[in-house]
C-alpha atoms as a PDB file:
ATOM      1  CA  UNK A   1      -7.970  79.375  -4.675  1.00  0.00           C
ATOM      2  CA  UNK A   2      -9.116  76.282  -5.939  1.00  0.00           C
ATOM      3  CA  UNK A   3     -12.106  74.443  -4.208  1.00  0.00           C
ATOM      4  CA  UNK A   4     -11.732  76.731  -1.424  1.00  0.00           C
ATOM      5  CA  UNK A   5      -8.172  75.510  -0.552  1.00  0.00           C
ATOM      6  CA  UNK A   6      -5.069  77.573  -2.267  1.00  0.00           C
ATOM      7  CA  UNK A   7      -3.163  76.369  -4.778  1.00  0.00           C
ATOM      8  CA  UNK A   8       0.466  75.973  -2.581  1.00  0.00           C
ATOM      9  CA  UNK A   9      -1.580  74.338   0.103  1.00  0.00           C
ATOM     10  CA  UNK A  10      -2.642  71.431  -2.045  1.00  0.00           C
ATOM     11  CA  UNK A  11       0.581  71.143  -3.826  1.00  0.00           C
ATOM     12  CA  UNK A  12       2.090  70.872  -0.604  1.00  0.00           C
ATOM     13  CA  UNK A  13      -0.338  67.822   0.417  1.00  0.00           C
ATOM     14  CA  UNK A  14       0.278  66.137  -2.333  1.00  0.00           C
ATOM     15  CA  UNK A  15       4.582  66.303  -2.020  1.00  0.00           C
ATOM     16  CA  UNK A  16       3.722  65.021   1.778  1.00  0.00           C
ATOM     17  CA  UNK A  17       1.536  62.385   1.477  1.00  0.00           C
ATOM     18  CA  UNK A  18       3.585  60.973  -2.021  1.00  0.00           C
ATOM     19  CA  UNK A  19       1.312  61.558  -4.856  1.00  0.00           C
ATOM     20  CA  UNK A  20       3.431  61.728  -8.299  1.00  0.00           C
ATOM     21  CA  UNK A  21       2.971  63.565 -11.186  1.00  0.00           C
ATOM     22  CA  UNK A  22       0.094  61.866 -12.574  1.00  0.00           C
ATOM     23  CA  UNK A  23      -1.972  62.930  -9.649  1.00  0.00           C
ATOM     24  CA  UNK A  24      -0.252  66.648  -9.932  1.00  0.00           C
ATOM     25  CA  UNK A  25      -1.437  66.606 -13.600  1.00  0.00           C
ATOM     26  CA  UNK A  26      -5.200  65.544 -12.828  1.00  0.00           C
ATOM     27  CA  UNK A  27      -4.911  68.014  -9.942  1.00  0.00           C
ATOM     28  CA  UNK A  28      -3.950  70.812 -12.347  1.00  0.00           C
ATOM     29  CA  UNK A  29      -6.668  69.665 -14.661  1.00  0.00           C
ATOM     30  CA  UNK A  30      -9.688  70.608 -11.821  1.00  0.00           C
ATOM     31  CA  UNK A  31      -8.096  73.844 -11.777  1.00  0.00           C
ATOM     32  CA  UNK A  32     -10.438  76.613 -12.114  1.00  0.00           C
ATOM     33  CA  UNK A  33     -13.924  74.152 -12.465  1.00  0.00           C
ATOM     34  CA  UNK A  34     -16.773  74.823 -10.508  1.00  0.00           C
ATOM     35  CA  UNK A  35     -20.290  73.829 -11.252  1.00  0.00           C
ATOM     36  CA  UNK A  36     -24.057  76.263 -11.045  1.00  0.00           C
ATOM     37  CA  UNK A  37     -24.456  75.712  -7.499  1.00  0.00           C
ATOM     38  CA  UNK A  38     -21.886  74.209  -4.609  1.00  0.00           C
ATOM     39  CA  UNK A  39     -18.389  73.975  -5.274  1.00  0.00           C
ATOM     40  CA  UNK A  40     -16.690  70.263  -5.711  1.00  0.00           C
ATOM     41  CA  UNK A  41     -14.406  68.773  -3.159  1.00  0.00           C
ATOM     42  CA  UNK A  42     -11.093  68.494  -4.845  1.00  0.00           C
ATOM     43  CA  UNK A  43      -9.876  65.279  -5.517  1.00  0.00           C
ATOM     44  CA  UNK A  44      -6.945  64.733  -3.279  1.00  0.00           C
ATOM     45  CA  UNK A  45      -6.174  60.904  -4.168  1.00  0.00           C
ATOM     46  CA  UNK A  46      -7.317  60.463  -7.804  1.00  0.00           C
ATOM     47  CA  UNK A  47      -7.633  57.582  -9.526  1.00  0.00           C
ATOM     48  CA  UNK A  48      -4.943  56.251 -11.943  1.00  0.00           C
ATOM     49  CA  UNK A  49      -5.155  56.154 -15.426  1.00  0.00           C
ATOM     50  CA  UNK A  50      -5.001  52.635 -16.648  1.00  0.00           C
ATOM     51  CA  UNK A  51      -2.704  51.396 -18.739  1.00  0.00           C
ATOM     52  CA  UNK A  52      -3.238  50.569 -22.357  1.00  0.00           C
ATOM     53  CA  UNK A  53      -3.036  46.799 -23.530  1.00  0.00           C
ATOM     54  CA  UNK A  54      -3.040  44.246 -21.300  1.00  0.00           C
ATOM     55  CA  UNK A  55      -0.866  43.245 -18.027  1.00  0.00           C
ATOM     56  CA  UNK A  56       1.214  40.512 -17.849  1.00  0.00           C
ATOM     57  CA  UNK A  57       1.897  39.370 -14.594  1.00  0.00           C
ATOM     58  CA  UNK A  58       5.549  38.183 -15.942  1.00  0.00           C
ATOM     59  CA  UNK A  59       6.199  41.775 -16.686  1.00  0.00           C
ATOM     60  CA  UNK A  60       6.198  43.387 -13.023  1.00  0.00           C
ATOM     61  CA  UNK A  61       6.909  40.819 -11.462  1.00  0.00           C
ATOM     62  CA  UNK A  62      10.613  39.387 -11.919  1.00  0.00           C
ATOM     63  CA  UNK A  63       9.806  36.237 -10.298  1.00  0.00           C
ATOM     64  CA  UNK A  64       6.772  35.262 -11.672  1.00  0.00           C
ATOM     65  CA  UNK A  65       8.844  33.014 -14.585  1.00  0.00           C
ATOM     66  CA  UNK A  66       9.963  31.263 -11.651  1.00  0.00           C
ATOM     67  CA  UNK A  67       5.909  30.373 -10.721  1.00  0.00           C
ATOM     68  CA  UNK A  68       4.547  29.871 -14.299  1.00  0.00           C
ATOM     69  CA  UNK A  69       6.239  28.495 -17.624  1.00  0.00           C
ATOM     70  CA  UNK A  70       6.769  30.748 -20.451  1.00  0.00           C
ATOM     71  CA  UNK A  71       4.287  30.180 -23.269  1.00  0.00           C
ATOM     72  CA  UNK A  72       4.054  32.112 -26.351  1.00  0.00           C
ATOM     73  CA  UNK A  73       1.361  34.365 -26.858  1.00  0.00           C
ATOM     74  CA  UNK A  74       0.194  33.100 -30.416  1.00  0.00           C
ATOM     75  CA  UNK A  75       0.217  29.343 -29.011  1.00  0.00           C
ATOM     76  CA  UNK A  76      -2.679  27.659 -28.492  1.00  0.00           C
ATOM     77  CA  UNK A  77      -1.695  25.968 -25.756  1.00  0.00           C
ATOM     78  CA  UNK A  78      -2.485  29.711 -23.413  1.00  0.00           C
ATOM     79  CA  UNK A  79      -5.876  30.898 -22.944  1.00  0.00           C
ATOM     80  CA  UNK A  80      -6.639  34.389 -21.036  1.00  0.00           C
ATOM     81  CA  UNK A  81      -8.735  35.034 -18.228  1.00  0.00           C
ATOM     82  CA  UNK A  82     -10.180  38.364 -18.474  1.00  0.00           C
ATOM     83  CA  UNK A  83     -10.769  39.873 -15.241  1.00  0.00           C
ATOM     84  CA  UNK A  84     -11.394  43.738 -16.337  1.00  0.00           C
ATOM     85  CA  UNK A  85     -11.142  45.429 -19.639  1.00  0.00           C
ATOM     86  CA  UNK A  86      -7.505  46.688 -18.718  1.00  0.00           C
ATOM     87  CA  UNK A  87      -6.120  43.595 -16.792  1.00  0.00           C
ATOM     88  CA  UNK A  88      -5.419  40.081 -18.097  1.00  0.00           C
ATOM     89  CA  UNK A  89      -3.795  36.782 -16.556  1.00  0.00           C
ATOM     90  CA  UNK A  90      -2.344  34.074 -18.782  1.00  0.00           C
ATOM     91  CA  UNK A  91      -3.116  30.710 -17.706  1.00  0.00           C
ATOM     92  CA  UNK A  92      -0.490  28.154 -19.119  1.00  0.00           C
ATOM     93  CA  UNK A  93      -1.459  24.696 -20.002  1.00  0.00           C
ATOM     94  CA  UNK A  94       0.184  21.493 -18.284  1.00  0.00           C
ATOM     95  CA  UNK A  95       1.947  20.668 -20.562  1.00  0.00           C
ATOM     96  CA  UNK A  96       5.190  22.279 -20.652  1.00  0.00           C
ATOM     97  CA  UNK A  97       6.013  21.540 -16.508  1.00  0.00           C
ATOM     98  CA  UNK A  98       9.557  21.333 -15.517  1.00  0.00           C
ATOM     99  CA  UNK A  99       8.659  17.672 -13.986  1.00  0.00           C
ATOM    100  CA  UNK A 100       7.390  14.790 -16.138  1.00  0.00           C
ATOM    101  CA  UNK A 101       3.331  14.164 -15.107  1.00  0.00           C
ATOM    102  CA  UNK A 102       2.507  11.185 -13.823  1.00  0.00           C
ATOM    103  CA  UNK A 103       0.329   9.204 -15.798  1.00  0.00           C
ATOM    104  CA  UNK A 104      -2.635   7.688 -13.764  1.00  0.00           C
ATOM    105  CA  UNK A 105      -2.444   3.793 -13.952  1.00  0.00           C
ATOM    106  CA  UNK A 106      -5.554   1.911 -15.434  1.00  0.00           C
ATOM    107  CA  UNK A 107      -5.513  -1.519 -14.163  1.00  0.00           C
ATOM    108  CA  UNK A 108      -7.448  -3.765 -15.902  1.00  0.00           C
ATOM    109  CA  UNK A 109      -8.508  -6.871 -14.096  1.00  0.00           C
ATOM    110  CA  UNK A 110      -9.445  -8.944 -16.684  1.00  0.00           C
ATOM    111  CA  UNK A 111      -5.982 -11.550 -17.243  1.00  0.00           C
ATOM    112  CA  UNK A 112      -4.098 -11.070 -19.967  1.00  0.00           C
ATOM    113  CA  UNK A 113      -4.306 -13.939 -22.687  1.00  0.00           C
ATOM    114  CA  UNK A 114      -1.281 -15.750 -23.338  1.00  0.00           C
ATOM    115  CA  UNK A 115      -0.294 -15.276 -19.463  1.00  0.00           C
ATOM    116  CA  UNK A 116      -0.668 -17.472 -16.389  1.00  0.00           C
ATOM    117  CA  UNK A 117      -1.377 -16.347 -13.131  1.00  0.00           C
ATOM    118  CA  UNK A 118       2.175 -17.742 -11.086  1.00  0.00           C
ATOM    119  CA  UNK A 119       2.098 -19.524  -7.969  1.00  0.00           C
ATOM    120  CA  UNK A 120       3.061 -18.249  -4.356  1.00  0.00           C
ATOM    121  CA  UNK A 121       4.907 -21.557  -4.390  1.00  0.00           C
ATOM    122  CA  UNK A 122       6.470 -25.029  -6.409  1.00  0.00           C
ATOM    123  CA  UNK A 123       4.368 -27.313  -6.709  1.00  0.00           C
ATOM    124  CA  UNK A 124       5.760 -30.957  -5.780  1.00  0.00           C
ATOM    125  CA  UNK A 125       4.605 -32.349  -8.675  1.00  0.00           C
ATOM    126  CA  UNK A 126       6.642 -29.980 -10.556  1.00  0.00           C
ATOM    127  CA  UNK A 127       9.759 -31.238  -8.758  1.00  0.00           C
ATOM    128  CA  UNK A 128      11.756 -33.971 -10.200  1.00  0.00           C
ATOM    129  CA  UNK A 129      11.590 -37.634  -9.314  1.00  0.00           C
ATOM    130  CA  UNK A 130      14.743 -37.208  -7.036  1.00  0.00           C
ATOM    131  CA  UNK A 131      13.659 -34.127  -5.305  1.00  0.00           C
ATOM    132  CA  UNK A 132      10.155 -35.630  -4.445  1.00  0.00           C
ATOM    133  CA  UNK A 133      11.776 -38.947  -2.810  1.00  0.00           C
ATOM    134  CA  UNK A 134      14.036 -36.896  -0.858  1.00  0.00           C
ATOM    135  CA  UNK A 135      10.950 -34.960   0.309  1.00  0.00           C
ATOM    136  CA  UNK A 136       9.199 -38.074   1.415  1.00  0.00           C
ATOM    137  CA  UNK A 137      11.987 -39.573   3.086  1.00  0.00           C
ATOM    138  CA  UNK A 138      12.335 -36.586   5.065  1.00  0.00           C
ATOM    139  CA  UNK A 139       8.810 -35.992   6.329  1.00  0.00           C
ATOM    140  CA  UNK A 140       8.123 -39.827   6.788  1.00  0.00           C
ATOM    141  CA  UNK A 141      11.266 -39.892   9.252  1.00  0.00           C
ATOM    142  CA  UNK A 142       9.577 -37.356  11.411  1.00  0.00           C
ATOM    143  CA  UNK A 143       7.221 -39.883  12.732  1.00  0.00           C
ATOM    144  CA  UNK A 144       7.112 -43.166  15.273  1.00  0.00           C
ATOM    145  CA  UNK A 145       8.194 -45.683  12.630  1.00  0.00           C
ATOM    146  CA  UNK A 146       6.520 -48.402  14.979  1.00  0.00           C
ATOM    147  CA  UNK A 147       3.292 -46.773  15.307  1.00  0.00           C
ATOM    148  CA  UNK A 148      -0.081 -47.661  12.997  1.00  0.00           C
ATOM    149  CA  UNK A 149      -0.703 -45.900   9.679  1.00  0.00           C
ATOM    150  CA  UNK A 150      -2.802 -43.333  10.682  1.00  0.00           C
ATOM    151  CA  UNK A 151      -0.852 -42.159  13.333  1.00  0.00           C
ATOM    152  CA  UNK A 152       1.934 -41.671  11.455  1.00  0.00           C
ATOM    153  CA  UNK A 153       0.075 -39.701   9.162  1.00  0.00           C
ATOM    154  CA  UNK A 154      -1.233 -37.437  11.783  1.00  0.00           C
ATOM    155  CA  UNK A 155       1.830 -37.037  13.394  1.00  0.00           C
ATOM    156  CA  UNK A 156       3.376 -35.894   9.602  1.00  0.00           C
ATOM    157  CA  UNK A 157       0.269 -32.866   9.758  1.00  0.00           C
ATOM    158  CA  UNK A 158       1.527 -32.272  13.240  1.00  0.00           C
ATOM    159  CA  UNK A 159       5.098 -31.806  12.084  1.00  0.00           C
ATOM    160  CA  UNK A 160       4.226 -29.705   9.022  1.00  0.00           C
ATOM    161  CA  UNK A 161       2.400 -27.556  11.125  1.00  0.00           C
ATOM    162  CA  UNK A 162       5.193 -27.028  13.620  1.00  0.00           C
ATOM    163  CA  UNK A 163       7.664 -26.305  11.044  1.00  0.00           C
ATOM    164  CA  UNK A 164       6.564 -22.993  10.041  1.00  0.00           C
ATOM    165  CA  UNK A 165       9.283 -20.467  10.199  1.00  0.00           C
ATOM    166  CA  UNK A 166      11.708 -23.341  11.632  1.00  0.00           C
ATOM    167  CA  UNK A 167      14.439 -25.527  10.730  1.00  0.00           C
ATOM    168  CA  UNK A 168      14.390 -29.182  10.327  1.00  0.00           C
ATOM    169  CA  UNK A 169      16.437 -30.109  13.736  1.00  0.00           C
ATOM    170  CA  UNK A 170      14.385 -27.706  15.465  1.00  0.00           C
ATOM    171  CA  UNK A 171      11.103 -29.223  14.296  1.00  0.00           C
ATOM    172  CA  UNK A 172      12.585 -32.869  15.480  1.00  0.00           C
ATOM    173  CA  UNK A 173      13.850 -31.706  18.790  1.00  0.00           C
ATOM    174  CA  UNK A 174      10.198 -30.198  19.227  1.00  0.00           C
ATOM    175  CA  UNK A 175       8.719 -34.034  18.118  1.00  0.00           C
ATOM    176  CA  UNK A 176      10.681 -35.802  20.352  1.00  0.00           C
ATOM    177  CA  UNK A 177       9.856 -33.553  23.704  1.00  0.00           C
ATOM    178  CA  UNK A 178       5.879 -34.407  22.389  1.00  0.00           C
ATOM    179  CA  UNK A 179       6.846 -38.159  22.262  1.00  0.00           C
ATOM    180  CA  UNK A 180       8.504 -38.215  25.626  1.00  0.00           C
ATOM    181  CA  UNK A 181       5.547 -35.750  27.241  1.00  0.00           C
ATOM    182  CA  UNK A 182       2.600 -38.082  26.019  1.00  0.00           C
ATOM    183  CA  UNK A 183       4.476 -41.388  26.334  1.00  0.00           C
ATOM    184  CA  UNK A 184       5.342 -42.137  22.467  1.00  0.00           C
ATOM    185  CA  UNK A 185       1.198 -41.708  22.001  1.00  0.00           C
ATOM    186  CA  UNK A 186       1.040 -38.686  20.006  1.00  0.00           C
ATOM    187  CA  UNK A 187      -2.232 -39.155  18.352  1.00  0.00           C
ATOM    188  CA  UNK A 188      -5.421 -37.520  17.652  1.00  0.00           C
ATOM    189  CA  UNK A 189      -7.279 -38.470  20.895  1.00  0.00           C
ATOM    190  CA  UNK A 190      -4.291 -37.645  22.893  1.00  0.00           C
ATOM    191  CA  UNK A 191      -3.937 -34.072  21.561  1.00  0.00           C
ATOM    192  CA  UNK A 192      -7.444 -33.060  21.162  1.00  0.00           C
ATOM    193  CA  UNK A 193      -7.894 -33.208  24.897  1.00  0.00           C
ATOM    194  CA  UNK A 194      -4.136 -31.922  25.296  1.00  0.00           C
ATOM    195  CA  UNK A 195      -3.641 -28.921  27.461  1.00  0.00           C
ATOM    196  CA  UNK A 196      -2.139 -26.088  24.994  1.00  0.00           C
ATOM    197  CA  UNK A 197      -0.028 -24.624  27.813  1.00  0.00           C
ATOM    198  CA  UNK A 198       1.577 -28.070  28.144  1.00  0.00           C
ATOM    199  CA  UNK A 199       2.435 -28.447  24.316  1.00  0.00           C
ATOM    200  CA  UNK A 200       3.631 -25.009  24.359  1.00  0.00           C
ATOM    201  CA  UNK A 201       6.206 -26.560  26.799  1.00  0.00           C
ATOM    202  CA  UNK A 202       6.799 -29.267  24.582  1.00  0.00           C
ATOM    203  CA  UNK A 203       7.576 -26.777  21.734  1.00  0.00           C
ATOM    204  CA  UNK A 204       9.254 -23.962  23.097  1.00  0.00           C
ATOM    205  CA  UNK A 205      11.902 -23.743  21.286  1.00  0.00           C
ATOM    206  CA  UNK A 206      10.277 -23.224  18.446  1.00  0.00           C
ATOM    207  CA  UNK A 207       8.998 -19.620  16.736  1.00  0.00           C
ATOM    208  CA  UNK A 208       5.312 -18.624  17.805  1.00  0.00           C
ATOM    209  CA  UNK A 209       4.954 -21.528  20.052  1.00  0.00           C
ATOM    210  CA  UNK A 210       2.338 -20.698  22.071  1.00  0.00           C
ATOM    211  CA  UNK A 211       0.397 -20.191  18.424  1.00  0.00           C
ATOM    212  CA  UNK A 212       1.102 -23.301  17.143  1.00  0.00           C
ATOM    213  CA  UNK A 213       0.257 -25.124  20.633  1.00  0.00           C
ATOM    214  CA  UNK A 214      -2.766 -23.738  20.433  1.00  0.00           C
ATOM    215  CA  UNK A 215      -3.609 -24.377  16.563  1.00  0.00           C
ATOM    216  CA  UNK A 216      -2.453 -27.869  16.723  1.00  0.00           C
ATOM    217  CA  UNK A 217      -4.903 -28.863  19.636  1.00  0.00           C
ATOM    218  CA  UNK A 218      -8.013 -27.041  17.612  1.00  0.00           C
ATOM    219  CA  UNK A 219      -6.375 -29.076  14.614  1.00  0.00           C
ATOM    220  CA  UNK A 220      -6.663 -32.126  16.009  1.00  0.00           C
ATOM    221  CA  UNK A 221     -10.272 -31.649  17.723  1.00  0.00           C
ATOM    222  CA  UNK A 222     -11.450 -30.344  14.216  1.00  0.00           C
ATOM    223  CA  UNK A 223     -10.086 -34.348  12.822  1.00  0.00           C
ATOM    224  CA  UNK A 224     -11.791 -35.277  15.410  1.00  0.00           C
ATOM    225  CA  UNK A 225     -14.956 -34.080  14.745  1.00  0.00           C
ATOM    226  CA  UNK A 226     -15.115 -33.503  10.585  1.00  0.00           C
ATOM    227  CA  UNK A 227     -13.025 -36.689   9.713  1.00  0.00           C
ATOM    228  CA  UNK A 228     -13.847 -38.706  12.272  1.00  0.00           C
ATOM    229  CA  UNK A 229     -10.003 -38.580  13.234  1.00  0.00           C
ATOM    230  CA  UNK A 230      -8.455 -39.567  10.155  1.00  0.00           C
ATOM    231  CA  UNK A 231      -6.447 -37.475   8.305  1.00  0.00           C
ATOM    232  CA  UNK A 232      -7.971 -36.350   4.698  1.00  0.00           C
ATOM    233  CA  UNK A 233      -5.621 -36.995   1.599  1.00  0.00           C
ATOM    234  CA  UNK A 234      -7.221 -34.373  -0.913  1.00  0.00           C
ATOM    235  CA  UNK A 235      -5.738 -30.831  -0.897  1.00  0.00           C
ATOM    236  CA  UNK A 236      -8.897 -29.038  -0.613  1.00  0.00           C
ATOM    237  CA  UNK A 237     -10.203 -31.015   3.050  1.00  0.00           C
ATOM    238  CA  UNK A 238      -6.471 -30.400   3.967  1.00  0.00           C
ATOM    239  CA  UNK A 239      -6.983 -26.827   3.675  1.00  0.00           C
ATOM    240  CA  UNK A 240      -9.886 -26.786   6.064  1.00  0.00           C
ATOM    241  CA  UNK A 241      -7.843 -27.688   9.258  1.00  0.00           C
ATOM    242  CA  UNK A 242      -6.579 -24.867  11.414  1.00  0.00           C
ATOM    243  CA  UNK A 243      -2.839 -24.114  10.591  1.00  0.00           C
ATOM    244  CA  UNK A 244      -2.920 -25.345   7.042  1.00  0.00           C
ATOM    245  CA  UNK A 245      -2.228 -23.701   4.597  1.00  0.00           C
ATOM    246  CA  UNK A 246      -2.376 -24.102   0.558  1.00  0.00           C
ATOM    247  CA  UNK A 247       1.185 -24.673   0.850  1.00  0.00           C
ATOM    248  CA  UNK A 248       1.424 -27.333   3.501  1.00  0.00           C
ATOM    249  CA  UNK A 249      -1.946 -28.309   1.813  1.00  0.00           C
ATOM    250  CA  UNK A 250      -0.126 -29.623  -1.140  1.00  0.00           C
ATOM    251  CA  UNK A 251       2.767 -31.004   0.428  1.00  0.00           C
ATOM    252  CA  UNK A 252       0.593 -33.095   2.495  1.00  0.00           C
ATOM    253  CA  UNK A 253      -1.749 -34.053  -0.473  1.00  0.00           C
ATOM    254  CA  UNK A 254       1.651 -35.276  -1.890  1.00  0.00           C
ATOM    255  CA  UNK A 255       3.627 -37.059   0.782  1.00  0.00           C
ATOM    256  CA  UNK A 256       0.646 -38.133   3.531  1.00  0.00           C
ATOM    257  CA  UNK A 257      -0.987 -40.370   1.411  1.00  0.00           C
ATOM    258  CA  UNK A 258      -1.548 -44.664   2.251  1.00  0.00           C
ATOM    259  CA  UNK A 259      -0.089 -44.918  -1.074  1.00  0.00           C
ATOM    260  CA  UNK A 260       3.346 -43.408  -0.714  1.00  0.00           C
ATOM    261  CA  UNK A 261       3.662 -45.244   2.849  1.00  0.00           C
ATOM    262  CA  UNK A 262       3.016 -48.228   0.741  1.00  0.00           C
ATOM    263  CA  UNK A 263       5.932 -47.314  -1.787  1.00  0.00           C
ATOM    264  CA  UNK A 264       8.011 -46.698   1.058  1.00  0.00           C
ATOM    265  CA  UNK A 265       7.666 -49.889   3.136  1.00  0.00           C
ATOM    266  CA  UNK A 266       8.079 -51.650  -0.504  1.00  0.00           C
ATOM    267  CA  UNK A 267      11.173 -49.998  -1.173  1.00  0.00           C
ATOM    268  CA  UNK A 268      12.342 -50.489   2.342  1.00  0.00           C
ATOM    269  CA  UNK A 269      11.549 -54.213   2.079  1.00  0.00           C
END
C-alpha cells in the first residue's frame, strides 16, 4: 500500500483519468515515503517538470509564423519578455511587416519659398486684351442700354449675381421677366422694397432661385444703406454685399467701373 491506497488502485486512476508517464514516474517516485507522524496524501495530479531552455511560441504552435514575422534570434531587432524563468515570448520589431507602414505626414504651414499660393480663379487682368473686351461687351449687354449710369451698373451686380450656376441665355431670359415685372425700372429703390417671393417668380427658371431672390433684395437694401445706393468699384466693398463673392468681386471691380462705360460709349461713338 502506498499512502493508504494500493498500488493497482492508483495505477488504475491514473490510466482513467489520462495521466502519462511522467506523472506514473513521479508517482513511482513517492513510493514507499512516509514522514515521523501522519502519512502524506499522494499526489494524484502532479505537477510537470518544466522544460529546459526557453519556449518559443513559433515552436508549438504551427500557425503562429502566420501571426508574427520571423526574426533571428542573434538580431537586434528582437527583444524577450521574460515572463517566468522557464517561459519566454519574442517580441518582433516593426520593422519587417508584410505591409509597407505608413509614414505620418508633418505638414508644415509655413509657405514654401520660391512658391506662390494659386488662385481659386483667373484673374481678368491676367486675360488678354481680346478676352477682357469680349467680357465687357457681354456683361454691359445685360443691362437697359437707355437707362442712367448707375443703373446700369446695378443692374450688371444684379446679373452677376443671378448667374451663378447658370448659363448666359438663362441669366437674360431671367433679366428680361425683372424688366417686364417692374416696368423696365430695375433699380436699387425698386428692389430693396421688392417682395422676394415675386422675384423668385421673375427668376424661376433659374438654379436656387428662391436663394438668389432673396440675396438680391438684402443686396440691394445693404447699397442702400452702406453706399448710399451706388454701387462700389473697389474689390474689397464689392465683397461686402450679400451674394458676392471674391470671384464676382473681381469681375465686377473689372467691368462695372464709370471708366469702362466711358470706353465703351467712345468706342461705340
Amino acid at each position: 500500500e502506498n499512502g493508504g491506497e494500493p498500488e493497482s488502485c492508483l495505477r488504475k486512476q491514473n490510466v482513467e483519468i489520462g495521466l502519462g508517464s511522467d506523472a506514473k514516474k513521479a508517482n513511482d517516485e513517492t513510493k514507499g515515503e512516509t514522514t515521523t507522524g501522519t502519512l502524506e496524501t499522494p499526489l494524484l495530479f502532479p505537477a510537470k517538470r518544466p522544460r529546459e531552455g526557453t519556449y518559443s511560441m513559433t515552436s508549438s504552435n504551427p500557425f503562429a509564423k502566420f501571426a508574427h514575422n520571423p526574426c533571428n534570434d542573434n538580431s537586434s531587432e528582437s527583444t524577450e519578455l521574460r515572463t517566468s524563468n522557464t517561459t519566454s515570448w519574442k517580441v518582433h520589431s516593426t520593422s519587417r511587416l508584410p505591409y509597407p507602414r505608413k509614414k505620418a505626414r508633418i505638414s508644415d504651414d509655413k509657405p514654401q519659398e520660391g512658391k506662390k499660393k494659386k488662385e481659386d480663379f483667373v484673374r481678368i487682368k491676367d486675360l488678354s486684351v481680346e478676352e477682357q473686351t469680349r467680357i465687357v461687351q457681354k456683361w454691359h449687354g445685360m443691362t437697359d442700354c437707355s437707362a442712367p449710369l448707375e443703373v446700369r451698373r446695378y443692374q450688371v451686380l444684379l446679373a452677376a449675381r443671378l448667374h451663378a450656376r447658370c448659363q448666359e441665355p438663362s441669366v437674360r431670359k431671367a433679366m428680361a421677366s425683372l424688366q417686364t415685372t417692374f416696368s423696365n425700372n430695375v433699380t436699387v429703390d425698386e428692389l430693396s422694397n421688392a417682395d422676394p417671393d415675386v422675384v423668385a417668380n421673375c427668376i424661376s427658371n433659374l438654379q436656387f432661385y428662391n436663394v438668389k431672390a432673396r440675396q438680391v433684395v438684402q443686396a440691394a437694401q445693404e447699397i442702400k444703406s452702406r453706399f448710399q445706393g451706388i454701387v462700389p468699384e473697389d474689390e474689397e466693398s464689392l465683397s461686402q454685399i450679400t451674394g458676392i463673392g471674391k470671384c464676382f468681386a473681381d469681375l465686377l471691380a473689372f467691368v462695372n467701373t464709370r471708366a469702362k462705360y466711358k470706353v465703351a460709349n467712345d468706342t461705340r461713338d
